[in-house]
C-alpha atoms as a PDB file:
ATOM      1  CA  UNK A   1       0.000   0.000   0.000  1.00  0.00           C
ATOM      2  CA  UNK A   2       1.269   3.644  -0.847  1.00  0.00           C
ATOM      3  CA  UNK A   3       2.745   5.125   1.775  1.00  0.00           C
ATOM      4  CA  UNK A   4       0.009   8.104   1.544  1.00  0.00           C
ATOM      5  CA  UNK A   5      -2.899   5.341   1.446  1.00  0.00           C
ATOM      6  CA  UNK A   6      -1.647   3.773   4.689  1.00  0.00           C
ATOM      7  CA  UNK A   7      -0.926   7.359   6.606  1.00  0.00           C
ATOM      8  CA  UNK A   8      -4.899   7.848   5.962  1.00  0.00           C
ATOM      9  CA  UNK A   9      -5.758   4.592   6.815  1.00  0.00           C
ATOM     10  CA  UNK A  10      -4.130   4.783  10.316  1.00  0.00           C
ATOM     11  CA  UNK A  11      -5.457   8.379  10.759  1.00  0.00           C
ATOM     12  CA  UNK A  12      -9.105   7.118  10.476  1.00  0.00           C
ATOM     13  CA  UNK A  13      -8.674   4.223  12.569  1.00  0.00           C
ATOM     14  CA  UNK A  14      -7.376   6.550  15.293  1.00  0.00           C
ATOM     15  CA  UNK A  15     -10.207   8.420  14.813  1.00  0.00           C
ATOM     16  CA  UNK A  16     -12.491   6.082  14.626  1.00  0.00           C
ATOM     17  CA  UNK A  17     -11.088   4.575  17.624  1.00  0.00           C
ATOM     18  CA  UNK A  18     -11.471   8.509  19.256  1.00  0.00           C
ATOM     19  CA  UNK A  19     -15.243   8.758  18.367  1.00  0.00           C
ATOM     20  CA  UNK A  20     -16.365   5.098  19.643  1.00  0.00           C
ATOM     21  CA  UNK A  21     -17.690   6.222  23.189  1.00  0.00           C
ATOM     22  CA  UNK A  22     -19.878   9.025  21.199  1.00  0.00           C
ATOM     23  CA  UNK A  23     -21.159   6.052  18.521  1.00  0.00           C
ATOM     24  CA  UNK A  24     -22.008   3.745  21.672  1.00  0.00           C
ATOM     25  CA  UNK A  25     -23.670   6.732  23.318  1.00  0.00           C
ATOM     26  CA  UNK A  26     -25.647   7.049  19.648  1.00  0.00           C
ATOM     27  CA  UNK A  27     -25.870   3.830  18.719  1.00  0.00           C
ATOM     28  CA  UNK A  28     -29.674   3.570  18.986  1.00  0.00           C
ATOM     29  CA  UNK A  29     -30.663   6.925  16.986  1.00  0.00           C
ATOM     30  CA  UNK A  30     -28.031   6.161  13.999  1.00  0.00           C
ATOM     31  CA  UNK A  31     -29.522   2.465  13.762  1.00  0.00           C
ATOM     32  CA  UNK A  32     -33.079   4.154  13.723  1.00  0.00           C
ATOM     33  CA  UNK A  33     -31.858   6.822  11.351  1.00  0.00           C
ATOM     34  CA  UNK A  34     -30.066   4.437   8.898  1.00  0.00           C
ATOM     35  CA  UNK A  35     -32.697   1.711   9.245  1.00  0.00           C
ATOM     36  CA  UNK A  36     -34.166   2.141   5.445  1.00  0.00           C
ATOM     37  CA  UNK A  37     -30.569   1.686   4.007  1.00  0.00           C
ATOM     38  CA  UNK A  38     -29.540  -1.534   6.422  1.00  0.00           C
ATOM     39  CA  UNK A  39     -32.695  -2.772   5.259  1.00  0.00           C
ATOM     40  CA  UNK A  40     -32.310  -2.194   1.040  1.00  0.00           C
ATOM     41  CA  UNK A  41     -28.773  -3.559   1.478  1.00  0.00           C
ATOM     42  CA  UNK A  42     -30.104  -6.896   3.155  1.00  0.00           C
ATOM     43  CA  UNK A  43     -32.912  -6.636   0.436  1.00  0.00           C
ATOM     44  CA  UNK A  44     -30.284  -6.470  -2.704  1.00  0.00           C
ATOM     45  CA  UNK A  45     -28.209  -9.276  -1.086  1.00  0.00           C
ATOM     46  CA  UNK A  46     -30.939 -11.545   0.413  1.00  0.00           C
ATOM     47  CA  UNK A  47     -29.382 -13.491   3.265  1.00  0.00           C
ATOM     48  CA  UNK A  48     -30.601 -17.166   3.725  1.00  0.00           C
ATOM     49  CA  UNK A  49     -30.016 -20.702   4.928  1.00  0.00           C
ATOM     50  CA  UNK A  50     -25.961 -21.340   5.395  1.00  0.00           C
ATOM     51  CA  UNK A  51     -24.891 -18.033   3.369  1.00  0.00           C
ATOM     52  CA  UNK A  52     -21.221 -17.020   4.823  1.00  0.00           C
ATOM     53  CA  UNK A  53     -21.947 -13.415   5.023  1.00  0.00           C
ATOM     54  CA  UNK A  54     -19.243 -10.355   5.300  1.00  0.00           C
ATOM     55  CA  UNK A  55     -19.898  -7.002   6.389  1.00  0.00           C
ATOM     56  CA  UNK A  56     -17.390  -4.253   5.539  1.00  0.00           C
ATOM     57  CA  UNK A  57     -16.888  -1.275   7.639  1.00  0.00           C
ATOM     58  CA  UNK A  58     -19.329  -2.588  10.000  1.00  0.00           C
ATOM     59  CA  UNK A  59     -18.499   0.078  13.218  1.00  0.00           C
ATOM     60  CA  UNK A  60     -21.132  -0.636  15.843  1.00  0.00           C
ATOM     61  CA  UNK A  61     -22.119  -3.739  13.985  1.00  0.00           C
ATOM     62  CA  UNK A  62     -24.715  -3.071  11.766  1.00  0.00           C
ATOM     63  CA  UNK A  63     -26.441  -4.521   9.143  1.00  0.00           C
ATOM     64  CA  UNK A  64     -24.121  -7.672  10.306  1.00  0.00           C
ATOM     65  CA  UNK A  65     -25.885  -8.416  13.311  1.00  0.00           C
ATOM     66  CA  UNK A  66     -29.624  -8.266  11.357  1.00  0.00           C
ATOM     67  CA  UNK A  67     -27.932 -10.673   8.901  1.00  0.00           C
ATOM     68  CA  UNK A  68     -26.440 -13.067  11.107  1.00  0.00           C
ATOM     69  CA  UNK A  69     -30.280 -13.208  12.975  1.00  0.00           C
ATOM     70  CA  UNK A  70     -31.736 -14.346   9.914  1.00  0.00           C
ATOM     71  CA  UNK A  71     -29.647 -17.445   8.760  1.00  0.00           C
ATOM     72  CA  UNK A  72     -30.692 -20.278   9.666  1.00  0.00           C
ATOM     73  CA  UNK A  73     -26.835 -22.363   9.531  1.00  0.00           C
ATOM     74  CA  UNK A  74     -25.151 -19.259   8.330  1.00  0.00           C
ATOM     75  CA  UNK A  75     -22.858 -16.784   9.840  1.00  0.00           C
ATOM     76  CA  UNK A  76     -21.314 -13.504   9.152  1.00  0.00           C
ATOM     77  CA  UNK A  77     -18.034 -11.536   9.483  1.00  0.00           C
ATOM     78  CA  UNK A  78     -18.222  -8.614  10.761  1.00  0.00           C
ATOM     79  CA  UNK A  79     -14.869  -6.122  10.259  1.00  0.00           C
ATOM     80  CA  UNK A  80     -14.079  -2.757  10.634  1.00  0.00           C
ATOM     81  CA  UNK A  81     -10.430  -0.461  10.896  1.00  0.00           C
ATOM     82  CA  UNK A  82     -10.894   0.227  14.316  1.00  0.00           C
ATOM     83  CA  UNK A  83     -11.124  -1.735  17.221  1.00  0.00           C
ATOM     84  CA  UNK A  84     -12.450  -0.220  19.534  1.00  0.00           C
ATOM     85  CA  UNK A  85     -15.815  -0.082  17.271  1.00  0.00           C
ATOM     86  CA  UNK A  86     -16.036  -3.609  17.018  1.00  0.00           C
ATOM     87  CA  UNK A  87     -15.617  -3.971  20.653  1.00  0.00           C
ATOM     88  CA  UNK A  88     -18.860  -1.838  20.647  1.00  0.00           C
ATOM     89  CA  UNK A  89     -20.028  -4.658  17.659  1.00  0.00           C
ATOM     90  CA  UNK A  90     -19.285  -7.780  20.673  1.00  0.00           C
ATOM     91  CA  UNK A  91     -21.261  -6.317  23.153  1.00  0.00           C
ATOM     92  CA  UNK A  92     -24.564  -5.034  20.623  1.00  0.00           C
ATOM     93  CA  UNK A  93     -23.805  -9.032  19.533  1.00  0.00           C
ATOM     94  CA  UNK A  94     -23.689 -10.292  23.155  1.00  0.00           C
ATOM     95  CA  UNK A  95     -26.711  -8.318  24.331  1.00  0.00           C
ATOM     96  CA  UNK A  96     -28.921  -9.295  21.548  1.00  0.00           C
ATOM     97  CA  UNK A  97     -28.421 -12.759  21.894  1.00  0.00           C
ATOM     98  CA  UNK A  98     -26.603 -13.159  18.310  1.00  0.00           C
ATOM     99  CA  UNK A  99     -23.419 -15.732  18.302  1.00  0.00           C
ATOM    100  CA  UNK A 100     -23.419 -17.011  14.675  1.00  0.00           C
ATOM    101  CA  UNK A 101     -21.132 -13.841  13.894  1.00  0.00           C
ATOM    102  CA  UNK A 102     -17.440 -13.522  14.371  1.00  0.00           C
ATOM    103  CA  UNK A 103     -15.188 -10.428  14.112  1.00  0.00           C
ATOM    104  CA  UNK A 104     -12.268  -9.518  12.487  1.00  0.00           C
ATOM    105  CA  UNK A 105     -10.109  -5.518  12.298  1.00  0.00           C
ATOM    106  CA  UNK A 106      -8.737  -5.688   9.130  1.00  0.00           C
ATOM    107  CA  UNK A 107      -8.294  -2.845   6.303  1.00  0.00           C
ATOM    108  CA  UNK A 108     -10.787  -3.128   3.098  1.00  0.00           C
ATOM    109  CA  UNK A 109      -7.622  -3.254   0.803  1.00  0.00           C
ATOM    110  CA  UNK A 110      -6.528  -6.243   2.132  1.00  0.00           C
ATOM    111  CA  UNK A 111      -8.888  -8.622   3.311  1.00  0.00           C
ATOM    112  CA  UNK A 112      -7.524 -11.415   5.466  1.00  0.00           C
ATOM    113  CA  UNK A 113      -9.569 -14.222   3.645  1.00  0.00           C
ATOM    114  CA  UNK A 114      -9.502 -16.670   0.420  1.00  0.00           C
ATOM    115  CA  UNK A 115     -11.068 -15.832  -2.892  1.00  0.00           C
ATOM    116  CA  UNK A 116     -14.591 -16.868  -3.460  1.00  0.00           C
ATOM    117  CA  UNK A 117     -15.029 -17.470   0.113  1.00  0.00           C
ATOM    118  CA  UNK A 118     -18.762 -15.310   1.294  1.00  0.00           C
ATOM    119  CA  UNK A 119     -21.763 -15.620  -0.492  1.00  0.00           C
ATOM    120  CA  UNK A 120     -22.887 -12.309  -0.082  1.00  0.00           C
ATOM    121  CA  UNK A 121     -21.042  -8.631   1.014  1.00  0.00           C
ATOM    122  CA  UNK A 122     -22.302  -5.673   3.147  1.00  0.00           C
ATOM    123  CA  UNK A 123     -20.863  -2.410   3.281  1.00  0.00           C
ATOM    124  CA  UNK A 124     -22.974   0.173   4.601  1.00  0.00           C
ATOM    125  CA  UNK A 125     -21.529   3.927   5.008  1.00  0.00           C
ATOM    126  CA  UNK A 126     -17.835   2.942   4.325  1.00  0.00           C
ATOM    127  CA  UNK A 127     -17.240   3.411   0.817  1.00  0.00           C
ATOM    128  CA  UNK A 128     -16.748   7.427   0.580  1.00  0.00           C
ATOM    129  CA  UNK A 129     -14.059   6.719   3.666  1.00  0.00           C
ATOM    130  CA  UNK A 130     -11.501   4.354   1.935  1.00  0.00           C
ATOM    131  CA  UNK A 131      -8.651   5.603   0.529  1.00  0.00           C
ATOM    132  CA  UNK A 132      -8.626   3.591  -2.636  1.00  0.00           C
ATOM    133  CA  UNK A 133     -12.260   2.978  -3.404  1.00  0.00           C
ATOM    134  CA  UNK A 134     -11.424   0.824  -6.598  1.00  0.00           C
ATOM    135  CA  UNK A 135      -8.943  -1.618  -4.894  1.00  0.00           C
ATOM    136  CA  UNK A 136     -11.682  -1.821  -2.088  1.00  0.00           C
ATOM    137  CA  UNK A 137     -14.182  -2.902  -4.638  1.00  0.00           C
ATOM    138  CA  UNK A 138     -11.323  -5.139  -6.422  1.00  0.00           C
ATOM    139  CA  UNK A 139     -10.519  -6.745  -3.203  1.00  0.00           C
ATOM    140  CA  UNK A 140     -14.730  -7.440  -2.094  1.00  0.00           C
ATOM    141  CA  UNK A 141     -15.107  -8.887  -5.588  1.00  0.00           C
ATOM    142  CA  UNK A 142     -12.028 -11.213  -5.070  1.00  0.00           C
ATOM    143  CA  UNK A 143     -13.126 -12.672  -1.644  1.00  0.00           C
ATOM    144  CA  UNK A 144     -17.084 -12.940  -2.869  1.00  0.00           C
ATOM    145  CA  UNK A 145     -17.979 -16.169  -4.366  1.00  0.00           C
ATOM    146  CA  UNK A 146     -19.399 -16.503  -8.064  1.00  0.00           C
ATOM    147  CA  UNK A 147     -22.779 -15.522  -8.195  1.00  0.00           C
ATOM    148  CA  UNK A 148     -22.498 -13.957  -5.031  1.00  0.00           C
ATOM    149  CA  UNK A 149     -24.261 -10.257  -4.398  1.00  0.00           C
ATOM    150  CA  UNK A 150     -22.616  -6.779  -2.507  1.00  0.00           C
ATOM    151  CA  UNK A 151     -24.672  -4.072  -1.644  1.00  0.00           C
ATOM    152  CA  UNK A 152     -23.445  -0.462  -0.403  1.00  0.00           C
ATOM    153  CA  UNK A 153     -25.025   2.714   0.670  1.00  0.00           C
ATOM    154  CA  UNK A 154     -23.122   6.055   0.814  1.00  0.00           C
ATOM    155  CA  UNK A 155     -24.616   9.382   1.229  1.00  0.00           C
ATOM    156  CA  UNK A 156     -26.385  11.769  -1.599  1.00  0.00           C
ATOM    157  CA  UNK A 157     -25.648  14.961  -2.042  1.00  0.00           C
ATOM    158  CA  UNK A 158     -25.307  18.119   0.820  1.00  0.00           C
ATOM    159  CA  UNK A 159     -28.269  19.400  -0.423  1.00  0.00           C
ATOM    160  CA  UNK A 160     -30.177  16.575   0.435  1.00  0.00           C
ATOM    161  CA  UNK A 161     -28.623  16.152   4.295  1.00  0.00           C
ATOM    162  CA  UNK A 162     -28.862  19.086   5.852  1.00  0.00           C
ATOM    163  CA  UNK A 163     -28.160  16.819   9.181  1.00  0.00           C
ATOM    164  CA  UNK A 164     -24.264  17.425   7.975  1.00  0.00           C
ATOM    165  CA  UNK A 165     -24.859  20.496   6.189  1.00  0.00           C
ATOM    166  CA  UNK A 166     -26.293  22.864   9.118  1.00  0.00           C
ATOM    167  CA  UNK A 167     -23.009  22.112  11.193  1.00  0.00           C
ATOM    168  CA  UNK A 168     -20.865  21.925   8.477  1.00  0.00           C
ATOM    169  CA  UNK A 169     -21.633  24.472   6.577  1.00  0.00           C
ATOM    170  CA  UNK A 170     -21.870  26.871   9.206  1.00  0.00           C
ATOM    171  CA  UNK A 171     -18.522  25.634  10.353  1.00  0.00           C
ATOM    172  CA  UNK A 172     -16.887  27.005   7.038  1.00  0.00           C
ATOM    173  CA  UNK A 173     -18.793  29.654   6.634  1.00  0.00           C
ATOM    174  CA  UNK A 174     -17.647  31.197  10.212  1.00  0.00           C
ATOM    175  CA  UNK A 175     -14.090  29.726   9.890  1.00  0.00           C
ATOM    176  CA  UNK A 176     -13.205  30.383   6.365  1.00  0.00           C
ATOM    177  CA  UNK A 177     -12.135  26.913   5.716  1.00  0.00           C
ATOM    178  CA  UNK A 178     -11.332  25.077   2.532  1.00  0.00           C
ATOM    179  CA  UNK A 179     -13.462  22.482   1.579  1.00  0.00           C
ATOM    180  CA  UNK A 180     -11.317  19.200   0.902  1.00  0.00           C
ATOM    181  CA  UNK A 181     -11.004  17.755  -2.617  1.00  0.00           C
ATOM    182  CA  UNK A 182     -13.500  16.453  -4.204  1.00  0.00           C
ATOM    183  CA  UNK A 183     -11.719  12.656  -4.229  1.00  0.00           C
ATOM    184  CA  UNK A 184     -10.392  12.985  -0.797  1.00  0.00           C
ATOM    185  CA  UNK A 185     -11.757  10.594   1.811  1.00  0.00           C
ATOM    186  CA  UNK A 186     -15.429  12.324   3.068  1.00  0.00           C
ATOM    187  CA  UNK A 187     -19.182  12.695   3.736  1.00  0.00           C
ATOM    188  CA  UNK A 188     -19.621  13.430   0.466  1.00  0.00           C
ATOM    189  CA  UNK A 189     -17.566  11.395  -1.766  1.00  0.00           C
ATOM    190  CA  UNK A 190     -20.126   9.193  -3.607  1.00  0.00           C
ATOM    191  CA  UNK A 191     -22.844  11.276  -3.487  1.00  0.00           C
ATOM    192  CA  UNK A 192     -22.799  11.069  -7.381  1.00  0.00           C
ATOM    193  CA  UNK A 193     -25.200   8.966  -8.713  1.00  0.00           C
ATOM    194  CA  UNK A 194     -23.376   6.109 -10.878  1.00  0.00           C
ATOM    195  CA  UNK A 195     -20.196   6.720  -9.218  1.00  0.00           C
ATOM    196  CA  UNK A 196     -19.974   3.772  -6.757  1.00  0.00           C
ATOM    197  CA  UNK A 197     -21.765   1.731  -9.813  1.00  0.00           C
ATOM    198  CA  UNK A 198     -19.397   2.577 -12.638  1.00  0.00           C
ATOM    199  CA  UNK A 199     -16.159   1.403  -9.717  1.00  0.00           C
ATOM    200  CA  UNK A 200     -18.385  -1.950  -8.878  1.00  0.00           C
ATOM    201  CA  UNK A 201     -18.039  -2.548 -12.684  1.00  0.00           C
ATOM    202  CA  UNK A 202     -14.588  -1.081 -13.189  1.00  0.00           C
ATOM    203  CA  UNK A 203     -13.737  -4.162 -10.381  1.00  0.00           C
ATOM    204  CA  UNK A 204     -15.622  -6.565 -12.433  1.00  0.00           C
ATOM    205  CA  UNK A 205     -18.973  -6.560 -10.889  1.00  0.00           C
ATOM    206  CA  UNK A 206     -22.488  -7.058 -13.170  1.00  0.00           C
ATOM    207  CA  UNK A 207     -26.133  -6.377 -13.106  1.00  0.00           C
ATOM    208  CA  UNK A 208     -25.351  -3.032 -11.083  1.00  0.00           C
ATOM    209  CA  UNK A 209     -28.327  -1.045  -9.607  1.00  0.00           C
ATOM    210  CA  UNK A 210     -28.862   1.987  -7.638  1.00  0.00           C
ATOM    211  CA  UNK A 211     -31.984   2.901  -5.438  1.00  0.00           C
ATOM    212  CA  UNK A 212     -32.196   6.431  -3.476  1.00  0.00           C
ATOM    213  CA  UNK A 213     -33.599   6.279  -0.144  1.00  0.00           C
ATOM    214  CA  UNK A 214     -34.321   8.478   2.626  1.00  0.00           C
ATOM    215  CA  UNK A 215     -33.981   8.407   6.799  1.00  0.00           C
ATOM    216  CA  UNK A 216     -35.017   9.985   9.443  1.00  0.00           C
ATOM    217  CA  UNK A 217     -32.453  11.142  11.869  1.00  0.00           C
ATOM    218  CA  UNK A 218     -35.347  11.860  15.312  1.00  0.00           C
ATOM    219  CA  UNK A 219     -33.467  14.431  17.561  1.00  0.00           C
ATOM    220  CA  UNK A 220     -36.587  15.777  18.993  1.00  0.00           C
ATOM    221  CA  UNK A 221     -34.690  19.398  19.882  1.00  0.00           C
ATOM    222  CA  UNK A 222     -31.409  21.511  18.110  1.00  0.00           C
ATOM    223  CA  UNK A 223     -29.653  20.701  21.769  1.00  0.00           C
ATOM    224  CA  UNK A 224     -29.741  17.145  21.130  1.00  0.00           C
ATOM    225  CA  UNK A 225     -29.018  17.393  17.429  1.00  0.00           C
ATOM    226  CA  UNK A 226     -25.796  19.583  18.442  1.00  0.00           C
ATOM    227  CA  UNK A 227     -25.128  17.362  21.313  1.00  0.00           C
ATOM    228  CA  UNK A 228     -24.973  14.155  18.494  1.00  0.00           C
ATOM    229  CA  UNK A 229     -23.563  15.719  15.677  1.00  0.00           C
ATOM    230  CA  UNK A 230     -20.132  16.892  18.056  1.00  0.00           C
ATOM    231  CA  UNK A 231     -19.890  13.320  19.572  1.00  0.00           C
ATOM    232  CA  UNK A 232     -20.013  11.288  16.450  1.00  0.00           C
ATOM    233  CA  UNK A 233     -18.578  13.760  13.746  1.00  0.00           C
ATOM    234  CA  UNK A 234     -14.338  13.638  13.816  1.00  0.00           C
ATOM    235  CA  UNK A 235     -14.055  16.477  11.027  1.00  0.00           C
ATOM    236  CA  UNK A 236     -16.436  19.032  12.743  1.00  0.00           C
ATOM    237  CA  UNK A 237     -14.764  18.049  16.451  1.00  0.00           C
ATOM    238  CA  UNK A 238     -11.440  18.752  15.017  1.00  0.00           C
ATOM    239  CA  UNK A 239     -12.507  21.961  13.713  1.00  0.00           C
ATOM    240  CA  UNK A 240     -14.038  22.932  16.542  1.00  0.00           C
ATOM    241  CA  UNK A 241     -11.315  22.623  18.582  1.00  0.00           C
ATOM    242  CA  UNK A 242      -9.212  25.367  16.229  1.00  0.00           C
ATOM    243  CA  UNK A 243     -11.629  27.748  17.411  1.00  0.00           C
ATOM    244  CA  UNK A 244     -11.865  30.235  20.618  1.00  0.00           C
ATOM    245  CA  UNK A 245     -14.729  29.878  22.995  1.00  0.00           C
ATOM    246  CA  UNK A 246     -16.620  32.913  21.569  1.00  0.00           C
ATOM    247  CA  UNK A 247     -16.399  31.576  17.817  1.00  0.00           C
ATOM    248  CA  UNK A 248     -17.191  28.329  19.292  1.00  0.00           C
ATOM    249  CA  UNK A 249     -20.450  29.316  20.657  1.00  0.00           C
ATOM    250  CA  UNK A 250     -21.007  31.636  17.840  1.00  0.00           C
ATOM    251  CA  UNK A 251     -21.208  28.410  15.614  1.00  0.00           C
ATOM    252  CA  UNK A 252     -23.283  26.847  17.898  1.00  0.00           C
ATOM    253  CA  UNK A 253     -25.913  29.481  18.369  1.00  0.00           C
ATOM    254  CA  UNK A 254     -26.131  29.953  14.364  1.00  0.00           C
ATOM    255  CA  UNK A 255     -26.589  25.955  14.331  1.00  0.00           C
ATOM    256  CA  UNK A 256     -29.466  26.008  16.524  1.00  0.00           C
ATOM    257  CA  UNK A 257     -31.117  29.337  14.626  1.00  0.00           C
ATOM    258  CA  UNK A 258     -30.796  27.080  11.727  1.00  0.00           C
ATOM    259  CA  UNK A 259     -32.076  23.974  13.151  1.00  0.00           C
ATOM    260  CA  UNK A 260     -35.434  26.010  14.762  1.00  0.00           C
ATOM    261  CA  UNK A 261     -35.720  27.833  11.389  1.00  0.00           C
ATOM    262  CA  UNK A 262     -36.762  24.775  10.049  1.00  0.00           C
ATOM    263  CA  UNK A 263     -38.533  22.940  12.433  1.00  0.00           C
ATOM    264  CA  UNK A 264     -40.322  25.706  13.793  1.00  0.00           C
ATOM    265  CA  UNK A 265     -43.095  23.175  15.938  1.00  0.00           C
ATOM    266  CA  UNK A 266     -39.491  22.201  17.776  1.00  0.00           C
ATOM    267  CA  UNK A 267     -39.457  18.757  16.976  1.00  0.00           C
ATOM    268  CA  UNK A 268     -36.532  18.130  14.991  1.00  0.00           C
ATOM    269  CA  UNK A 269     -36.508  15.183  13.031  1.00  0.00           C
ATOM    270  CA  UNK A 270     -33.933  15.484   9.897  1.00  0.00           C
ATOM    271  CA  UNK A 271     -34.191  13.887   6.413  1.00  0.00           C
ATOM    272  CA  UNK A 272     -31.087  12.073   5.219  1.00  0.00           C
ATOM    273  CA  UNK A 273     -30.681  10.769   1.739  1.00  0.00           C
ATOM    274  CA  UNK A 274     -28.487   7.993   0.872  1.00  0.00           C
ATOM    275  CA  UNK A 275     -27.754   5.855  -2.058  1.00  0.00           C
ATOM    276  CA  UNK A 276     -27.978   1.752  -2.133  1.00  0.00           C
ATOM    277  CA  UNK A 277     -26.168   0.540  -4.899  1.00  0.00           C
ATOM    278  CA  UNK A 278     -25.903  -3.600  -5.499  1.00  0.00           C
ATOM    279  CA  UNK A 279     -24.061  -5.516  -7.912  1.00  0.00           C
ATOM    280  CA  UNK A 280     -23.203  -9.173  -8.763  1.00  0.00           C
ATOM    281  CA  UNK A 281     -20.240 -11.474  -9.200  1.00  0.00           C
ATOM    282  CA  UNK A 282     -21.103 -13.494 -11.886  1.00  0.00           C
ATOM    283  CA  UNK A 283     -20.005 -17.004 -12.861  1.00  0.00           C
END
């Protein structure tokens, strides 16, 4: 791995490893929030029976652990950079009952498994993070087994998640920063539409599709909102911490203007668009 590839990867997995307490604390509003998407992925690959599942940037554990509950004989592998999200994974895993799953922390780019070895891949939300999105898709295709489905979803465009947008956004606005290229590593990334499809095919994938969904993210005030969005969200923490008390709560105060502004009856509850795209490894 370039030595530029690898310096991002182990930036993300400390952060990722940083922000694990504030997923935990989450955990339950981000499952409700990205419920439609976990569900269209599981759709597009349709678990059954003994399937050997793997799910791909899995964090908190999700959709592995809805997978692994509905094989019969099967299981799934659940991986993710960071450890300390998996650990998070165990313990959603040990709670609900759920031991057909096991877990491994491993890097997309170089999956520590066989070729043709799952019938089926899951990758929700990780896609727009890796480094290399190509050799990520290369590397699923080699370890899925002929005939054998993956499913992704990755967010749509800013204008259709203000959830990111009314922090971030207000974040640049008030601290003049510059927004990150448009192929870096981000929210953003594969908003697109055909992007993730035409890399699924560039990696050798067929019978590509794409569906557009939408979640609700229930925060039921702009304190809570704030409070989630500054737990969970490593770029707008970092920022945040360039700036002085004053601009700090400047930021804040704008956030929550925003945030009333559009929920006026003061029960916030935040559309988030996403995209699900599937594709097939045929024999």
């Amino acid at each position: 791995m370039e030595s530029q590839l690898q310096e991002i990867r182990e930036q993300q997995k400390a952060s990722w490893n940083k922000f694990s307490p504030g997923w935990k604390k989450w955990d339950h509003e981000i499952l409700d929030f990205m419920r439609p998407f976990a569900d269209e992925i599981i759709r597009s690959i349709n678990p059954k029976g003994s399937d050997v599942i793997l799910d791909v940037a899995a964090g908190t554990g999700e959709p592995g652990l809805s997978i692994a509950a509905m094989l019969s004989d099967g299981k799934v592998i659940i991986t993710d950079l960071a450890d300390d999200m998996l650990t998070i994974a165990r313990e959603n895993a040990f709670r609900k009952g759920i031991t057909n799953v096991e877990f491994q922390a491993c890097d997309v780019t170089e999956l520590p498994f066989y070729d043709n070895t799952f019938d089926a891949i899951s990758c929700r939300m990780g896609f727009m993070f890796f480094p290399d999105m190509l050799l990520a898709a290369k590397e699923m295709y080699r370890v899925l087994k002929p005939g054998g489905k993956i499913a992704t979803a990755v967010w749509s465009g800013p204008e259709k998640n203000f959830w990111v947008t009314a922090v971030g956004g207000t974040i640049n606005r008030n601290m003049q920063l510059s927004p990150p290229p448009p192929e870096a590593p981000g929210m953003f990334r594969c908003s697109k539409s055909g992007l993730i499809a035409d890399i699924f095919q560039q990696a050798g994938f067929k019978n590509t599709s794409e569906t557009e969904l939408t979640g609700k993210l229930v925060c039921g005030t702009a304190e809570v909102y704030w409070n989630l969005i500054t737990e969970i969200a490593a770029p707008f923490v970092a920022a945040l911490s360039n700036a002085d008390d004053e601009m700090r709560e400047k930021i804040k105060q704008e956030v929550f203007a925003q945030v009333n502004e559009k929920f006026p009856d003061g029960n916030v509850i935040i559309d988030g668009n996403a995209l699900v795209i599937s594709g097939e490894k045929q024999f």
